[in-house]
PDB file of N, CA and C in Angstrom:
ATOM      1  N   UNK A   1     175.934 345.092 266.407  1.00  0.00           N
ATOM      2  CA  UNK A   1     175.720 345.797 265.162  1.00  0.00           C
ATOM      3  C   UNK A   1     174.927 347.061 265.437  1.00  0.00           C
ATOM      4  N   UNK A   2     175.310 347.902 265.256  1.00  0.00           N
ATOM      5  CA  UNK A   2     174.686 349.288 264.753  1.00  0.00           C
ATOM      6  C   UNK A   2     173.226 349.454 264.552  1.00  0.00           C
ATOM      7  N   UNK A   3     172.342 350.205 264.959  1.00  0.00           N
ATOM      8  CA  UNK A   3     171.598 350.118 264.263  1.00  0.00           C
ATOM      9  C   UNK A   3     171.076 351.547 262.810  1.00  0.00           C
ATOM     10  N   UNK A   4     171.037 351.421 262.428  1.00  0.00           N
ATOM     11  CA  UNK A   4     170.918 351.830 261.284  1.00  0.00           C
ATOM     12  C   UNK A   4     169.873 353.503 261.460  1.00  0.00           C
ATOM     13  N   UNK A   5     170.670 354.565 260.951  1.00  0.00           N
ATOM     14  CA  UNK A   5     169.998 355.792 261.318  1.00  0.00           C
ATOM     15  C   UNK A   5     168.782 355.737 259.941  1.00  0.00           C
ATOM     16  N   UNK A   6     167.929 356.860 260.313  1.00  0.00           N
ATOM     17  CA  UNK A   6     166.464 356.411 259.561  1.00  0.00           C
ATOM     18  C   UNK A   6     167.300 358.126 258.747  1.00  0.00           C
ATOM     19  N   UNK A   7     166.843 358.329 257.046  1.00  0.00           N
ATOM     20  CA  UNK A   7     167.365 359.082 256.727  1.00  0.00           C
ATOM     21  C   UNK A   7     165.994 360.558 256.862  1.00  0.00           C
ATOM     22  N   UNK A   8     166.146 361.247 257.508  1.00  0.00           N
ATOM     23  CA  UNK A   8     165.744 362.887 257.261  1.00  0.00           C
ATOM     24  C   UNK A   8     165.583 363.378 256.111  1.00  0.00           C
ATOM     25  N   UNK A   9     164.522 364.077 255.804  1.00  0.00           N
ATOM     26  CA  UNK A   9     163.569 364.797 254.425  1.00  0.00           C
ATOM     27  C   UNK A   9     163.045 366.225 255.128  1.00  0.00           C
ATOM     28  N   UNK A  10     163.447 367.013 255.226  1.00  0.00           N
ATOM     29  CA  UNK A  10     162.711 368.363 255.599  1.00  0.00           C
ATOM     30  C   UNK A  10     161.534 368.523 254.781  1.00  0.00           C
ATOM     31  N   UNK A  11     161.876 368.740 253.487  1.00  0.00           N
ATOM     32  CA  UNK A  11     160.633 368.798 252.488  1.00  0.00           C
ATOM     33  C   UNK A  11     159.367 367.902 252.596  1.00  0.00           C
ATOM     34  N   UNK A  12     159.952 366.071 252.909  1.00  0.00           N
ATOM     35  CA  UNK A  12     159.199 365.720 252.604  1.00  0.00           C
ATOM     36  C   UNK A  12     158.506 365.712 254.153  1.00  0.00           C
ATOM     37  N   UNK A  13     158.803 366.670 255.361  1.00  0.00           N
ATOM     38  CA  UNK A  13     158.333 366.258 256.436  1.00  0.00           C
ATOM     39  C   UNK A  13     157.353 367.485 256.188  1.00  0.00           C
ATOM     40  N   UNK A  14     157.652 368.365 255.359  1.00  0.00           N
ATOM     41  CA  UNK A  14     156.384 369.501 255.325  1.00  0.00           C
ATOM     42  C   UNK A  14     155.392 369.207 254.193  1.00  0.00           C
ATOM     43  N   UNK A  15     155.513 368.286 253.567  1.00  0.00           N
ATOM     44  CA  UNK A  15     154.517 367.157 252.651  1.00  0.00           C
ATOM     45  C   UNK A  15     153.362 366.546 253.347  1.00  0.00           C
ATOM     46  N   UNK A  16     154.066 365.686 254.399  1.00  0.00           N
ATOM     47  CA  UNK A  16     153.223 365.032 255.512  1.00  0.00           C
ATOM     48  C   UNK A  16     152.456 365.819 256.523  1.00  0.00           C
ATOM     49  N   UNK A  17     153.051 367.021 256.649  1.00  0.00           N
ATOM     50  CA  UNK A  17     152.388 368.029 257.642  1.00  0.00           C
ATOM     51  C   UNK A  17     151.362 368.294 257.331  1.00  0.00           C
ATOM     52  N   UNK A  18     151.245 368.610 255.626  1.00  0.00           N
ATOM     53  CA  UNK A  18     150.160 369.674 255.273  1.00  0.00           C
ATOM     54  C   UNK A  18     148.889 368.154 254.446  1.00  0.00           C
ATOM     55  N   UNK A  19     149.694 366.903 254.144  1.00  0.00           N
ATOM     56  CA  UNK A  19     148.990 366.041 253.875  1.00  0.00           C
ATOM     57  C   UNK A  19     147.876 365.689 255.245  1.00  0.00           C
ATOM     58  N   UNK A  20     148.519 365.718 256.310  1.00  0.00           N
ATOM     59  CA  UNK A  20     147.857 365.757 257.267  1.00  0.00           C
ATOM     60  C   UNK A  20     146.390 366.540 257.667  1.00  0.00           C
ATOM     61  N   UNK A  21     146.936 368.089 257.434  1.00  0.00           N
ATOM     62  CA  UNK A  21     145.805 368.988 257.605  1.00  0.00           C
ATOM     63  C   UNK A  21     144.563 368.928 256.520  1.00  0.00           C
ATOM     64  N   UNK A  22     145.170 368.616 255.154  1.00  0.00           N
ATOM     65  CA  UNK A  22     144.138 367.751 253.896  1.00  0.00           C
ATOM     66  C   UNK A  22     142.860 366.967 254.556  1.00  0.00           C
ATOM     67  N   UNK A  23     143.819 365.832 254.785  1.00  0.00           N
ATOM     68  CA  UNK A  23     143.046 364.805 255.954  1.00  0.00           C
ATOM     69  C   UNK A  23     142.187 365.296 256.808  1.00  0.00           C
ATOM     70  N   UNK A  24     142.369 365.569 258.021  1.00  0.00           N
ATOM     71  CA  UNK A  24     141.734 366.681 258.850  1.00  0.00           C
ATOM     72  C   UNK A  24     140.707 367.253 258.556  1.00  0.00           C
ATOM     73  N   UNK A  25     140.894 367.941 257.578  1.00  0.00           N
ATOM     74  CA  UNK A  25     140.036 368.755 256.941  1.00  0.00           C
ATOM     75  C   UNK A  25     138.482 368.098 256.473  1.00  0.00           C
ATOM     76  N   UNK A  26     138.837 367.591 255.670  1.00  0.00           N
ATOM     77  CA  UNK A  26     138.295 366.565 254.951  1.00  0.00           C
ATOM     78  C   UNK A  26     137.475 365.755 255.641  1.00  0.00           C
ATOM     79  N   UNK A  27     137.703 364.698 256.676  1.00  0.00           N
ATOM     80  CA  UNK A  27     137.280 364.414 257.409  1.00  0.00           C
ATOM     81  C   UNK A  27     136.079 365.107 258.615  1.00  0.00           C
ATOM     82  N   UNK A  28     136.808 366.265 258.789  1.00  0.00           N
ATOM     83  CA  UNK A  28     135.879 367.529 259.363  1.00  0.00           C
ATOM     84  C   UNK A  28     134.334 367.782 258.781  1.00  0.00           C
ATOM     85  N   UNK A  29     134.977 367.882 257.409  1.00  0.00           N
ATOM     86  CA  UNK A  29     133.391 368.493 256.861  1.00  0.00           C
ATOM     87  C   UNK A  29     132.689 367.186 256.672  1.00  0.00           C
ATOM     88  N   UNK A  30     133.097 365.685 256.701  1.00  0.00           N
ATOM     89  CA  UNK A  30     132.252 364.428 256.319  1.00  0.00           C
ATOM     90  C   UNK A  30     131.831 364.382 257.702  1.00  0.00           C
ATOM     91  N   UNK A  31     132.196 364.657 259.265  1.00  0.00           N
ATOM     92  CA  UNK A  31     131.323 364.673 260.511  1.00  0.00           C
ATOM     93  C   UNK A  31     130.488 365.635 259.893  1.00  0.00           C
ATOM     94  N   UNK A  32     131.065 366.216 259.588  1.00  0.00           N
ATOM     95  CA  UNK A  32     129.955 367.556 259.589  1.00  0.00           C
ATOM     96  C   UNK A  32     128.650 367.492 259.096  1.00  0.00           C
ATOM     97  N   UNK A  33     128.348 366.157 257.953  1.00  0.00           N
ATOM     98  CA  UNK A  33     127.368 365.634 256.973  1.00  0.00           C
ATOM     99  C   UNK A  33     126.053 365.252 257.548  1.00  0.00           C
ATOM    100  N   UNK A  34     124.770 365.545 257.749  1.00  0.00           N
ATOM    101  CA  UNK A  34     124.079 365.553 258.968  1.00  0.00           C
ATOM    102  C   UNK A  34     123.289 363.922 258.111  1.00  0.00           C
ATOM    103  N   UNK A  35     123.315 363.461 257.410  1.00  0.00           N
ATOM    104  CA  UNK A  35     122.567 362.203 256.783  1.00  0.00           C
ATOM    105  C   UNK A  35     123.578 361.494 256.887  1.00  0.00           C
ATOM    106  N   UNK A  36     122.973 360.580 257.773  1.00  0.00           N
ATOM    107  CA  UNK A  36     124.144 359.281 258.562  1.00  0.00           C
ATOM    108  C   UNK A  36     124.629 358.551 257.200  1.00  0.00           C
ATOM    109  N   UNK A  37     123.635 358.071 256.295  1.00  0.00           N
ATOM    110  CA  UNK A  37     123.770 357.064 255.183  1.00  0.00           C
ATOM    111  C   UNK A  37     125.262 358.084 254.544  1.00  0.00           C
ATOM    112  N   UNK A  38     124.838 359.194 254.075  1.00  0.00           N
ATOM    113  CA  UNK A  38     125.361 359.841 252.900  1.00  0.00           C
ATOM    114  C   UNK A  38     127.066 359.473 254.192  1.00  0.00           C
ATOM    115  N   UNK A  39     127.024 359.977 255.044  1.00  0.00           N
ATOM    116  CA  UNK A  39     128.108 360.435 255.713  1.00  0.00           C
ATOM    117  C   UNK A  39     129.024 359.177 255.417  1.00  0.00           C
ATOM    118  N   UNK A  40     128.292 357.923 256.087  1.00  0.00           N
ATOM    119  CA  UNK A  40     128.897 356.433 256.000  1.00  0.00           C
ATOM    120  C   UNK A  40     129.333 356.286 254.790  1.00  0.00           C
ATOM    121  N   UNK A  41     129.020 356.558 253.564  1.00  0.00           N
ATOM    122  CA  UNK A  41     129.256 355.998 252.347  1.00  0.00           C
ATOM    123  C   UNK A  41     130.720 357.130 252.186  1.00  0.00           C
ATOM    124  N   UNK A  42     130.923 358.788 252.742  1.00  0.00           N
ATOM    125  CA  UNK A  42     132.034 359.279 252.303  1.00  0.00           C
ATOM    126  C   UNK A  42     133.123 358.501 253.051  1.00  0.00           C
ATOM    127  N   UNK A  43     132.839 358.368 254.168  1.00  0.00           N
ATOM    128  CA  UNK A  43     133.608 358.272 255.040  1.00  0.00           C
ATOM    129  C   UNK A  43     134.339 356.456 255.075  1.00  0.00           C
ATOM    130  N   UNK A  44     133.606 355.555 254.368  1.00  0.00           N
ATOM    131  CA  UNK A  44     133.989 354.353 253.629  1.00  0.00           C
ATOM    132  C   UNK A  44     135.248 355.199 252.347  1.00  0.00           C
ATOM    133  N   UNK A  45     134.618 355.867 251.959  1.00  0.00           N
ATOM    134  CA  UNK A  45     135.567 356.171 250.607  1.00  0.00           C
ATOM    135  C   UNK A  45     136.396 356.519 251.015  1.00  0.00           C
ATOM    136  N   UNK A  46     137.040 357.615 252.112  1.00  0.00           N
ATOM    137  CA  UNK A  46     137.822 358.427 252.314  1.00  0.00           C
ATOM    138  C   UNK A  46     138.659 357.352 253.029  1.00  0.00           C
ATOM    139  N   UNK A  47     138.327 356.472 253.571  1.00  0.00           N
ATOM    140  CA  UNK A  47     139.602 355.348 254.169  1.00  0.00           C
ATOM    141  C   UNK A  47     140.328 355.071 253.874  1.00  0.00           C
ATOM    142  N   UNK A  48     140.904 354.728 252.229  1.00  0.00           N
ATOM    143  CA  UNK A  48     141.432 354.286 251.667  1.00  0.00           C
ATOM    144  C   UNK A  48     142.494 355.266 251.453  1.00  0.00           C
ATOM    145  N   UNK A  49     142.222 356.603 251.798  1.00  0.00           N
ATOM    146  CA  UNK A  49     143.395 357.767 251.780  1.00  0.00           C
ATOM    147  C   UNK A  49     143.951 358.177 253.115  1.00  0.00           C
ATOM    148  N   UNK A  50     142.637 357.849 254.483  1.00  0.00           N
ATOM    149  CA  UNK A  50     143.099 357.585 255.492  1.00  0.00           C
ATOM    150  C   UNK A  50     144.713 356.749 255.569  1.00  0.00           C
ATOM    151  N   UNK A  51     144.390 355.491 254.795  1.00  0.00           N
ATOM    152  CA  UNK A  51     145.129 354.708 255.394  1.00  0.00           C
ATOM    153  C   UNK A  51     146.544 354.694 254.739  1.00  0.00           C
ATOM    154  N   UNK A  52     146.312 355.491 253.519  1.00  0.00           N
ATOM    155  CA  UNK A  52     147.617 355.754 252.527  1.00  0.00           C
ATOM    156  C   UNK A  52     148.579 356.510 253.481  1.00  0.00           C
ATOM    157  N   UNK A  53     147.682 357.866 253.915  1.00  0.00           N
ATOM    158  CA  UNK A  53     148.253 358.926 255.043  1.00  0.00           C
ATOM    159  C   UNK A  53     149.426 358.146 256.244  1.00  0.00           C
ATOM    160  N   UNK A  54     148.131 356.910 257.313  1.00  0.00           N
ATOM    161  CA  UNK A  54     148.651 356.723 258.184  1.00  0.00           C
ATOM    162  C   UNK A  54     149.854 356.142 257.611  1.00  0.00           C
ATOM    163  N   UNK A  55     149.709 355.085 256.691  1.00  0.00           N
ATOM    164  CA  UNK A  55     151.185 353.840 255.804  1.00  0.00           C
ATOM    165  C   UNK A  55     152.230 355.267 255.428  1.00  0.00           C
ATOM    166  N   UNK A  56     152.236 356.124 255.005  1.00  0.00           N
ATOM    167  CA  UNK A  56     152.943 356.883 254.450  1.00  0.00           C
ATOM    168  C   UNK A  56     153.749 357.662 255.562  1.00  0.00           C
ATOM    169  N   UNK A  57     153.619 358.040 257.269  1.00  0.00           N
ATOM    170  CA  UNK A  57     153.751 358.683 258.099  1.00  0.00           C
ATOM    171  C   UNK A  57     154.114 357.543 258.735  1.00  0.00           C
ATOM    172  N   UNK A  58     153.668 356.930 259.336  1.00  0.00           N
ATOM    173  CA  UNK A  58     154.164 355.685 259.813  1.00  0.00           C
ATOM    174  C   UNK A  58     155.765 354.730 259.092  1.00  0.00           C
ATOM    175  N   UNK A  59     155.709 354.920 257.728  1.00  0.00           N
ATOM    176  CA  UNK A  59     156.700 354.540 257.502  1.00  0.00           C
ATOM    177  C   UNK A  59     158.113 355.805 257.247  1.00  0.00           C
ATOM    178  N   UNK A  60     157.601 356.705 257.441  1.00  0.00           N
ATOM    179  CA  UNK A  60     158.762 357.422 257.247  1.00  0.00           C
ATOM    180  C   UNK A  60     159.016 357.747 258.777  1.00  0.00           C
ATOM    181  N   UNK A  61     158.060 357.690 260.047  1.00  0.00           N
ATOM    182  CA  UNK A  61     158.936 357.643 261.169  1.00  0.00           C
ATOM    183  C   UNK A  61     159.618 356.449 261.706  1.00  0.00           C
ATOM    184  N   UNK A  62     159.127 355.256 261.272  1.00  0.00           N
ATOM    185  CA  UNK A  62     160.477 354.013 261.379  1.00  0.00           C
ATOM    186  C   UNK A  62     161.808 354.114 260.459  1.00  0.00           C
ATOM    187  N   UNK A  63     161.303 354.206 259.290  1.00  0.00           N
ATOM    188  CA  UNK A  63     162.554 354.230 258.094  1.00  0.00           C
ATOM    189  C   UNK A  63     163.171 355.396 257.458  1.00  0.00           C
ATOM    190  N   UNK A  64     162.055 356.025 257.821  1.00  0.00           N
ATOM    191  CA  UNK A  64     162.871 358.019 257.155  1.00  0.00           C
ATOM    192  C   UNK A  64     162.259 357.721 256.064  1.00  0.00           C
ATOM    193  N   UNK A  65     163.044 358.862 254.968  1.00  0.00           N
ATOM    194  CA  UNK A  65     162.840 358.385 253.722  1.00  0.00           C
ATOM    195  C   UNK A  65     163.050 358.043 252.974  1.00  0.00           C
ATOM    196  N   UNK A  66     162.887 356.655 252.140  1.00  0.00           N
ATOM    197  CA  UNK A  66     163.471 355.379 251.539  1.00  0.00           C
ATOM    198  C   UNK A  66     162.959 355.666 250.092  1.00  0.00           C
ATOM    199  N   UNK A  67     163.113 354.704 249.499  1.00  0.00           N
ATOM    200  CA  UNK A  67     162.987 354.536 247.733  1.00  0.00           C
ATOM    201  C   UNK A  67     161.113 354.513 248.047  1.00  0.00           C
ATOM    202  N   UNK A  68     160.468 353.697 249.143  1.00  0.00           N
ATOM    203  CA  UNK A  68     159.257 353.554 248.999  1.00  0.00           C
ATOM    204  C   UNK A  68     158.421 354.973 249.230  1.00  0.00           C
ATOM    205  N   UNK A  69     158.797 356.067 249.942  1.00  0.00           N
ATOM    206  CA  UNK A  69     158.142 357.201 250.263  1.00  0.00           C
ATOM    207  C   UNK A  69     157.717 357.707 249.333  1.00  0.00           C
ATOM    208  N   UNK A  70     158.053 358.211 248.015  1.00  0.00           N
ATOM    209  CA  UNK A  70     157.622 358.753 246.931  1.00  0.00           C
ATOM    210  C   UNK A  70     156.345 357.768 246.185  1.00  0.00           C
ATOM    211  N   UNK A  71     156.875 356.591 246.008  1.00  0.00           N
ATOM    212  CA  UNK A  71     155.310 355.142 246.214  1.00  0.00           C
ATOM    213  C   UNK A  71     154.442 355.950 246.987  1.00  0.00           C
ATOM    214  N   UNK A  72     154.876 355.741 248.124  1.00  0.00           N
ATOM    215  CA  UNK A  72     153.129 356.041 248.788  1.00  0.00           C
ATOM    216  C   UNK A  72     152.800 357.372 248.723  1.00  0.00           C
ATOM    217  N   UNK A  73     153.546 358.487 248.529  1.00  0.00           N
ATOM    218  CA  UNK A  73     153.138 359.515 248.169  1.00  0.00           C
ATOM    219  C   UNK A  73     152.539 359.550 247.395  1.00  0.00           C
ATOM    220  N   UNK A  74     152.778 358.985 245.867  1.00  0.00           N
ATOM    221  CA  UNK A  74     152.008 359.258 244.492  1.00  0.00           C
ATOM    222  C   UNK A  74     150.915 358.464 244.818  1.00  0.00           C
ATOM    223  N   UNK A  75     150.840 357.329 245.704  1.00  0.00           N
ATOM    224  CA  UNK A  75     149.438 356.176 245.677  1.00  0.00           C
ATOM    225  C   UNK A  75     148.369 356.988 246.776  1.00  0.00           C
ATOM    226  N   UNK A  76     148.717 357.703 247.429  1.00  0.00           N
ATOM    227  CA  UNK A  76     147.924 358.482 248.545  1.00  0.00           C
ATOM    228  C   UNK A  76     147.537 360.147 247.080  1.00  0.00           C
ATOM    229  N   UNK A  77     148.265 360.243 246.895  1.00  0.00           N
ATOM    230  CA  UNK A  77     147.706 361.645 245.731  1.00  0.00           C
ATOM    231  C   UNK A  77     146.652 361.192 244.756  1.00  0.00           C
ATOM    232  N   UNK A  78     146.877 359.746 244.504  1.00  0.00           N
ATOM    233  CA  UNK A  78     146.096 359.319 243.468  1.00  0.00           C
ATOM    234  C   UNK A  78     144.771 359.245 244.030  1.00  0.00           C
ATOM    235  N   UNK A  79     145.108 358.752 245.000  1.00  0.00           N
ATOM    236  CA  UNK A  79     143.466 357.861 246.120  1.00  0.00           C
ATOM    237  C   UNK A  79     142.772 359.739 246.427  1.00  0.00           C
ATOM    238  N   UNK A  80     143.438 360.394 246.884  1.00  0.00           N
ATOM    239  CA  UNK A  80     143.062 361.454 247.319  1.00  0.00           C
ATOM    240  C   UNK A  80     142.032 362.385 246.347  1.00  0.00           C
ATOM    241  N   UNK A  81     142.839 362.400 245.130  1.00  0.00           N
ATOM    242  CA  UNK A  81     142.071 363.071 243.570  1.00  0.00           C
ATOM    243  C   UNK A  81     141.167 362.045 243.288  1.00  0.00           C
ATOM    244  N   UNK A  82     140.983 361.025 243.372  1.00  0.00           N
ATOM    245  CA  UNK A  82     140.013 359.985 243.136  1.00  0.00           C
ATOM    246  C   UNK A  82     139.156 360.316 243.929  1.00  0.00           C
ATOM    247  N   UNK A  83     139.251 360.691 244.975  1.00  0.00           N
ATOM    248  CA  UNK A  83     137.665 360.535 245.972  1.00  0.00           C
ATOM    249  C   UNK A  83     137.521 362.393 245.946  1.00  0.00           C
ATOM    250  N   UNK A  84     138.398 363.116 245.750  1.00  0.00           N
ATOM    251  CA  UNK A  84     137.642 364.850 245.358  1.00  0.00           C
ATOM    252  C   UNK A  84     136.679 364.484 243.950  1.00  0.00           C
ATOM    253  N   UNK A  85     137.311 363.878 243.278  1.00  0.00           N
ATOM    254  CA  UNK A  85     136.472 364.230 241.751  1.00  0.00           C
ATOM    255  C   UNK A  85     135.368 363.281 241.848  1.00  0.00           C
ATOM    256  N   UNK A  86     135.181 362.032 242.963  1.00  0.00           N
ATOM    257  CA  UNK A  86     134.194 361.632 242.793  1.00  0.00           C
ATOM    258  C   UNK A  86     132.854 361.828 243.987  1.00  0.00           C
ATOM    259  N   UNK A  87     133.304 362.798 245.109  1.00  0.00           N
ATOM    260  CA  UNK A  87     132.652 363.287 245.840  1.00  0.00           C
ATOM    261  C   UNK A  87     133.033 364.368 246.166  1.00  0.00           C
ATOM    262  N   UNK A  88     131.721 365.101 246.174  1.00  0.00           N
ATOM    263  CA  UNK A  88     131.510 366.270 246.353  1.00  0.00           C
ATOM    264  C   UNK A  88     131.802 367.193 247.545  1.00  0.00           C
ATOM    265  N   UNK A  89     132.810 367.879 247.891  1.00  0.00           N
ATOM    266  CA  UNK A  89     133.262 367.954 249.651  1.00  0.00           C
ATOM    267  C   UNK A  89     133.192 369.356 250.012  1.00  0.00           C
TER     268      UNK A  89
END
């Protein structure tokens, strides 16, 4: 049996690119935070968009992009605006 080609998104591969550099970013200025406590507590918060990122990139290089990509897109946008409006970056 065949195995099954993963389907291609140009758009949504320049989504992930720049979701990426977000990340990056972000992350950058929370090293950057010189009060270990304050830093630990962003950097707890910001995981949860970490990990939307990695689930969201990770599944579109096994599967391409499926019915679920737009899911984790909107659940990673949500997590993302959730932790700007509730910390200060």
């Amino acid at each position: 049996m065949a195995k099954k080609r993963r389907k291609l998104n140009k758009d949504f591969e320049k989504k992930i690119y720049s979701l990426k550099k977000n990340v990056e970013l972000v992350l950058a200025k929370i090293y950057d935070i010189d009060d270990e406590d304050i830093q630990k507590e962003y950097m707890s918060a910001f995981n949860g968009v970490v990990y939307l990122y990695d689930l969201l990139k990770e599944d579109y290089e096994l599967k391409g992009f499926n019915e679920n990509s737009e899911k984790i897109l909107k659940n990673y946008n949500n997590a993302f605006n959730l932790f700007e409006s509730e910390f200060e970056i």
